[in-house]
N, C-alpha and C. Protein backbone atom coordinates (compact mmCIF):
# COMPACT_ATOMS: atom_id res chain seq x y z
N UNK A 1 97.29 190.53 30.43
CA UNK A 1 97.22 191.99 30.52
C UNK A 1 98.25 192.62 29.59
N UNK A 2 97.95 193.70 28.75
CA UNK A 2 98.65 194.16 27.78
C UNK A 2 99.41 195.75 28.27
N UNK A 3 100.89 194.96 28.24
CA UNK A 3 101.36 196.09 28.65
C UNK A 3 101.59 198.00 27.80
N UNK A 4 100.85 198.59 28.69
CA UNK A 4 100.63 200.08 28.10
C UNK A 4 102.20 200.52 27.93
N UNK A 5 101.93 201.84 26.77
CA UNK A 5 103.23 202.05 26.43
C UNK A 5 103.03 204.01 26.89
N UNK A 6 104.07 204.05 27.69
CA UNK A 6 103.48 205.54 28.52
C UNK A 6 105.17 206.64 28.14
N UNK A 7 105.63 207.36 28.16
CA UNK A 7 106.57 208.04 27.75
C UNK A 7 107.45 208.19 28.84
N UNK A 8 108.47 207.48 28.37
CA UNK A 8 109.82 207.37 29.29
C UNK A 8 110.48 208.26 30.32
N UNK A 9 110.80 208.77 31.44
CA UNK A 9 111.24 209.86 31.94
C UNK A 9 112.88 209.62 31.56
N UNK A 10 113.15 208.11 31.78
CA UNK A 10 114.57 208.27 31.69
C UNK A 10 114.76 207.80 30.69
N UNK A 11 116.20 208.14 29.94
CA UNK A 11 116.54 208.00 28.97
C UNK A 11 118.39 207.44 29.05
N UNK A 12 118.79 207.08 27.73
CA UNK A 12 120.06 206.04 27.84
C UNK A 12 121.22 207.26 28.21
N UNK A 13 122.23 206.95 28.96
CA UNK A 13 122.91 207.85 29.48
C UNK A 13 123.10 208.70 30.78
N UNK A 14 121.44 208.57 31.28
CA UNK A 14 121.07 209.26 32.70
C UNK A 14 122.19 208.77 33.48
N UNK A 15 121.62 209.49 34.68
CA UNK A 15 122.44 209.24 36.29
C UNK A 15 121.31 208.46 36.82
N UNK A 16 121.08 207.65 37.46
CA UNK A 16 119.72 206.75 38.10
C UNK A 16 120.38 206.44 39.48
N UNK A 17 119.31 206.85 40.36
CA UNK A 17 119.11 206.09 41.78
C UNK A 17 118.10 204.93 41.72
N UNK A 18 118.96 203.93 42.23
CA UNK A 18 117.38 202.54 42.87
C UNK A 18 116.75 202.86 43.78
N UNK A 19 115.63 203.37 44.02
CA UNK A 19 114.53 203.45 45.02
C UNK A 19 114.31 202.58 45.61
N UNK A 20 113.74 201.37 45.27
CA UNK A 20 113.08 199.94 45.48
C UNK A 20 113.90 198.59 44.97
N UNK A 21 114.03 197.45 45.84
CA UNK A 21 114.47 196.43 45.46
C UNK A 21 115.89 195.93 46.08
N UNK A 22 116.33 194.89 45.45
CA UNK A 22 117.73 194.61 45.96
C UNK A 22 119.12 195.41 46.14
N UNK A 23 118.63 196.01 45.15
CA UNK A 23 119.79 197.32 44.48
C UNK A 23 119.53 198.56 45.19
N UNK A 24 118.66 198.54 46.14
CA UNK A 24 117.98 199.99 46.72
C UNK A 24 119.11 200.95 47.22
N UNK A 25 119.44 202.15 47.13
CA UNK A 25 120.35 202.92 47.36
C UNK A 25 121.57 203.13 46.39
N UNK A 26 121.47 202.28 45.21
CA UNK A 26 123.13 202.08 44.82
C UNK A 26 122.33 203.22 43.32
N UNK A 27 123.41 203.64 42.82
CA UNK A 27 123.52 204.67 41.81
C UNK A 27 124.25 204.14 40.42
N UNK A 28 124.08 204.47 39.15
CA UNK A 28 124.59 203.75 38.13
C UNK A 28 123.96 204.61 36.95
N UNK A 29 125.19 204.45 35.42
CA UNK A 29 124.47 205.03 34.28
C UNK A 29 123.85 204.43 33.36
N UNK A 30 122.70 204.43 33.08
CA UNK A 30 121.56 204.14 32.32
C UNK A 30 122.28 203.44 30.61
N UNK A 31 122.51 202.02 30.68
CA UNK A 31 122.98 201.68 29.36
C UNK A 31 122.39 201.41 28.41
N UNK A 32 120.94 200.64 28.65
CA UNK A 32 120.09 200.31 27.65
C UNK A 32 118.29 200.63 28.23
N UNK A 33 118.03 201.01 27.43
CA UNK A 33 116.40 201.22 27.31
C UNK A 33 115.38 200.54 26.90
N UNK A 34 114.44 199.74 27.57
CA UNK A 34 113.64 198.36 26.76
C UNK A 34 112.52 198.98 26.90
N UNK A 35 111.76 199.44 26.29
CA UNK A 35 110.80 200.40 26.16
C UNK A 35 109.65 199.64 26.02
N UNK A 36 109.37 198.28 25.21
CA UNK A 36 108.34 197.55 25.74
C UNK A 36 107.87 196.83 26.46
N UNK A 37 109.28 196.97 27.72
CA UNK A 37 109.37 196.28 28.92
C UNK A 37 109.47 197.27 29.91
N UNK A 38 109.09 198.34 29.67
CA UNK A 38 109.20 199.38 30.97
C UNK A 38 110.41 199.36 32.11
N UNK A 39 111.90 198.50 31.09
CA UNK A 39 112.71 198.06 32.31
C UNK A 39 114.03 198.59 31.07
N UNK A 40 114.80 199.40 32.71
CA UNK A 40 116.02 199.62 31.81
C UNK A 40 117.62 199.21 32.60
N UNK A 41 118.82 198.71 31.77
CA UNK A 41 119.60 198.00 32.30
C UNK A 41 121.12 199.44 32.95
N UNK A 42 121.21 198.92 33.70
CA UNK A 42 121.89 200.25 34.57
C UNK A 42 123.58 199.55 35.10
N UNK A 43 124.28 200.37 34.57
CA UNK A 43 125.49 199.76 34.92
C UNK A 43 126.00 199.55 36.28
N UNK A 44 126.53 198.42 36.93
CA UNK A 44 126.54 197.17 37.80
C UNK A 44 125.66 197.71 38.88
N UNK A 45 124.30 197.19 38.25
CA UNK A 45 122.96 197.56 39.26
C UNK A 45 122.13 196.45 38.74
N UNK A 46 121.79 195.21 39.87
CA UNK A 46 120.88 194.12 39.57
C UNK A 46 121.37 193.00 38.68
N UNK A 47 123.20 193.09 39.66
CA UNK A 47 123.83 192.02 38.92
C UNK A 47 123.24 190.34 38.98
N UNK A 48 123.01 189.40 37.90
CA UNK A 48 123.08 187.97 37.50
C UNK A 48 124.15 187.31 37.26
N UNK A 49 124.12 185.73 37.87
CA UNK A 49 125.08 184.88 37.47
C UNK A 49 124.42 184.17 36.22
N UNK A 50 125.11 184.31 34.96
CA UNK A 50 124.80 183.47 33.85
C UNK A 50 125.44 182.76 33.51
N UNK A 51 125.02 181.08 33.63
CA UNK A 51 125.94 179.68 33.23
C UNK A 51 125.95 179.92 31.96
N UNK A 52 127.40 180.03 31.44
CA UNK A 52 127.18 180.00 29.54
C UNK A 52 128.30 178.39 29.51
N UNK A 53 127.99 178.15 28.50
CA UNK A 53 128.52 177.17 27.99
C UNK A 53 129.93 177.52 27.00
N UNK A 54 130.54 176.94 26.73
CA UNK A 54 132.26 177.16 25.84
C UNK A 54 131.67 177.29 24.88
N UNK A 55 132.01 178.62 24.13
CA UNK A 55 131.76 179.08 22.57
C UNK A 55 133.14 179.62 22.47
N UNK A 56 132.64 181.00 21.46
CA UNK A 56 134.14 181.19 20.38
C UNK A 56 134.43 182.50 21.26
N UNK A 57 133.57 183.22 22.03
CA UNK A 57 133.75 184.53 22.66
C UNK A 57 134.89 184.01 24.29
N UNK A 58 134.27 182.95 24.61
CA UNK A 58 134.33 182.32 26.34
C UNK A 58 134.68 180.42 25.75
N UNK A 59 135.83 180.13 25.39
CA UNK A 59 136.28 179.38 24.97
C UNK A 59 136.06 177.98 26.28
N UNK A 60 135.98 178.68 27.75
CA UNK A 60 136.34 177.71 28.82
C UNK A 60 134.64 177.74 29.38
N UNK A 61 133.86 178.41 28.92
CA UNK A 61 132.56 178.79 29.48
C UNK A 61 132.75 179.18 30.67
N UNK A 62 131.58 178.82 31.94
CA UNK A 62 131.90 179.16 33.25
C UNK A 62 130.67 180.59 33.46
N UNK A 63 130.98 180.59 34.73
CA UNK A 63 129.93 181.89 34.80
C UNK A 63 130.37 182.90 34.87
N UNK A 64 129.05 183.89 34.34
CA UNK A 64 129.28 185.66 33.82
C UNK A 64 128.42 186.09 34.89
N UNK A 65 129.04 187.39 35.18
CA UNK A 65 128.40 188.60 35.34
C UNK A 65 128.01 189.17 35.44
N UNK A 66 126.60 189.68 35.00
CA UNK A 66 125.89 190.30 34.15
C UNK A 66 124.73 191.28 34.17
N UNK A 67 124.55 192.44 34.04
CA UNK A 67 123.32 193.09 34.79
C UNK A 67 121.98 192.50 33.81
N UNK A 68 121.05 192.42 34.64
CA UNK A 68 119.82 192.60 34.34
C UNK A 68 118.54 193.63 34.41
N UNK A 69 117.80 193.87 33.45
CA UNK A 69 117.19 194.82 33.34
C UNK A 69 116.26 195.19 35.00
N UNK A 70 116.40 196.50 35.04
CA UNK A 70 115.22 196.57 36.45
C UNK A 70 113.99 197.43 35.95
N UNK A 71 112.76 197.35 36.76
CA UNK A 71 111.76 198.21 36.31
C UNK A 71 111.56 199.59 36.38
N UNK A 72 111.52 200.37 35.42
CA UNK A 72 111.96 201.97 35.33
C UNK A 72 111.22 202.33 36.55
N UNK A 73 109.97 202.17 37.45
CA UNK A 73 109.22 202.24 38.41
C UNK A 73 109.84 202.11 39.89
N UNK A 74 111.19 201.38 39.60
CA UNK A 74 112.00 201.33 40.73
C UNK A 74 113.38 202.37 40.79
N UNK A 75 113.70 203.13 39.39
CA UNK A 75 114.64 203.64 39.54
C UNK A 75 114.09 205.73 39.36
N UNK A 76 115.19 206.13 39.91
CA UNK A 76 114.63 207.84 39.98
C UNK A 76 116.17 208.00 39.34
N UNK A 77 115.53 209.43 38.83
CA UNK A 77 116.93 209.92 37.92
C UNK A 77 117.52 210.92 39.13
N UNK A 78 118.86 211.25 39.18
CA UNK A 78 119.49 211.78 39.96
C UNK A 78 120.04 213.44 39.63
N UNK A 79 119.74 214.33 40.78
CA UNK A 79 119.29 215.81 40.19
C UNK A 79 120.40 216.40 39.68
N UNK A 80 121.06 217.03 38.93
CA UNK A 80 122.00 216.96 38.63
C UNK A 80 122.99 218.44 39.41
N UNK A 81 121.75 219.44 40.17
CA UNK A 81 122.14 219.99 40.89
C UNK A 81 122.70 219.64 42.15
N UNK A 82 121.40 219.08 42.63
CA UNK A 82 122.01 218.41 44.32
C UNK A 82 122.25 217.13 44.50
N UNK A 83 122.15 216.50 43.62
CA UNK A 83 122.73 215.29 43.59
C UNK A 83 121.74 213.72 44.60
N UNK A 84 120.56 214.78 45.18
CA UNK A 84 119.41 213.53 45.18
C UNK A 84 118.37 213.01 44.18
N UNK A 85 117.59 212.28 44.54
CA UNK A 85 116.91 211.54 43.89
C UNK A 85 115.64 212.59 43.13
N UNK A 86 115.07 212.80 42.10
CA UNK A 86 114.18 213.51 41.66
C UNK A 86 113.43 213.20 40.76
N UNK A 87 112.20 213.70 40.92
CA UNK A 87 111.19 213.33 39.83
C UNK A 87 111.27 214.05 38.92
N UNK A 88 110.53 213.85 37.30
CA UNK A 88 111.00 214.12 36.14
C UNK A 88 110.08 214.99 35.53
N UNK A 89 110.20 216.81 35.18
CA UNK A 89 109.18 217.42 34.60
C UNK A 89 109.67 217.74 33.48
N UNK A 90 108.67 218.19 33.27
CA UNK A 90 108.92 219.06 31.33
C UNK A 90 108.45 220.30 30.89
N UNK A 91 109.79 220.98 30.68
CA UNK A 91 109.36 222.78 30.29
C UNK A 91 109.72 223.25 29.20
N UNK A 92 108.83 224.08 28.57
CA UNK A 92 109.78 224.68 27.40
C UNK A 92 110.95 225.44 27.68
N UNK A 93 111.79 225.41 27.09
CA UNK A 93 113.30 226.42 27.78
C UNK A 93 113.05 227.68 26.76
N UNK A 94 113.94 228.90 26.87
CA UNK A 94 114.18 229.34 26.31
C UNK A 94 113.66 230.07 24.63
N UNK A 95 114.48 228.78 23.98
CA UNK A 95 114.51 228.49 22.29
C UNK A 95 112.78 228.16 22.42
N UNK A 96 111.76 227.76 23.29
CA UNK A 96 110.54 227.27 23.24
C UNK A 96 110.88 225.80 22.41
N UNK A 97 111.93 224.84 22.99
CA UNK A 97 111.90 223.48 22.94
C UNK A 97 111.91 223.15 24.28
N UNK A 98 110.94 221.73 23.91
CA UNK A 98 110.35 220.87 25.41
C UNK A 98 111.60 220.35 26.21
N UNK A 99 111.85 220.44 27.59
CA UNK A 99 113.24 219.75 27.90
C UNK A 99 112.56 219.35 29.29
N UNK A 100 113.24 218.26 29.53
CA UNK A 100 113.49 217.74 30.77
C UNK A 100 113.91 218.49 31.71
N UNK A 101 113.08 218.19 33.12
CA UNK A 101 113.52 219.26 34.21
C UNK A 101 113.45 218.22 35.46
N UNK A 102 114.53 218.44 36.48
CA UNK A 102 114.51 218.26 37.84
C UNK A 102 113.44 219.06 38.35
N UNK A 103 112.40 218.48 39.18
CA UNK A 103 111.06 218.92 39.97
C UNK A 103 111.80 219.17 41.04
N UNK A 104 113.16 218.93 41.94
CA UNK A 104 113.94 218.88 43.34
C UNK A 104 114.13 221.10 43.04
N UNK A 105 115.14 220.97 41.78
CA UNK A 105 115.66 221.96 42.06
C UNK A 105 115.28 222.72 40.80
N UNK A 106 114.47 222.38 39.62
CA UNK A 106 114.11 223.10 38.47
C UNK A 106 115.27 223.38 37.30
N UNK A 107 116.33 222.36 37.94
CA UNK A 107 117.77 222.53 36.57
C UNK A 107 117.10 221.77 35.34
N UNK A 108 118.11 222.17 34.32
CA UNK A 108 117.58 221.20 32.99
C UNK A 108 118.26 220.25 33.17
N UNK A 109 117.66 219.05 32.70
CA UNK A 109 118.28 217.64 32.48
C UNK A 109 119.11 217.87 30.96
N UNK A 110 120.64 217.53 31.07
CA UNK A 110 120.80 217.44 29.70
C UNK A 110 121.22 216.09 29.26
């Protein structure tokens, strides 16, 4: 099955709530965006243990850290008025450029 490519609500930098999953309830900022994976990596949200081996970065190896990407389908962006969870609209402002809007409370996303 070929994954469809549909237009992102969130973007790198957001505020994100986990809806769904292990991580459910915890909050974090949006670091990377995988856009042909519909999954984006959220700082310490859907932490992994990774066995690395001794290189030149981790001289003793041992295990890391590390977040892993979650599915944008599980995370909601966070309103920036009231501070819950909200779904993602789009209005022209003003200037008549398209912007991101909280559907909770109708603020702009900036």
């Amino acid at each position: 099955m070929e994954n469809k490519k549909f237009k992102l609500k969130i973007r790198k930098g957001d505020l994100v709530k986990v809806i769904a999953g292990d991580s459910k309830g915890q909050q974090g900022k949006v670091t990377e965006i995988l856009v042909e994976k519909n999954r984006a990596v959220v700082e310490g949200i859907n932490m992994i243990s990774k066995h690395t081996k001794p290189n030149a970065a981790n001289p003793n190896g041992g295990i890391v850290k590390k977040e892993a990407p979650i599915h944008i389908s599980n995370l909601a962006l966070v309103d920036p008025k009231t501070g819950a969870a909200t779904r993602v609209g789009r209005k022209k402002n003003d200037a008549g450029k398209l912007v991101r809007v909280a559907k909770k409370s109708g603020e702009e996303i900036k």
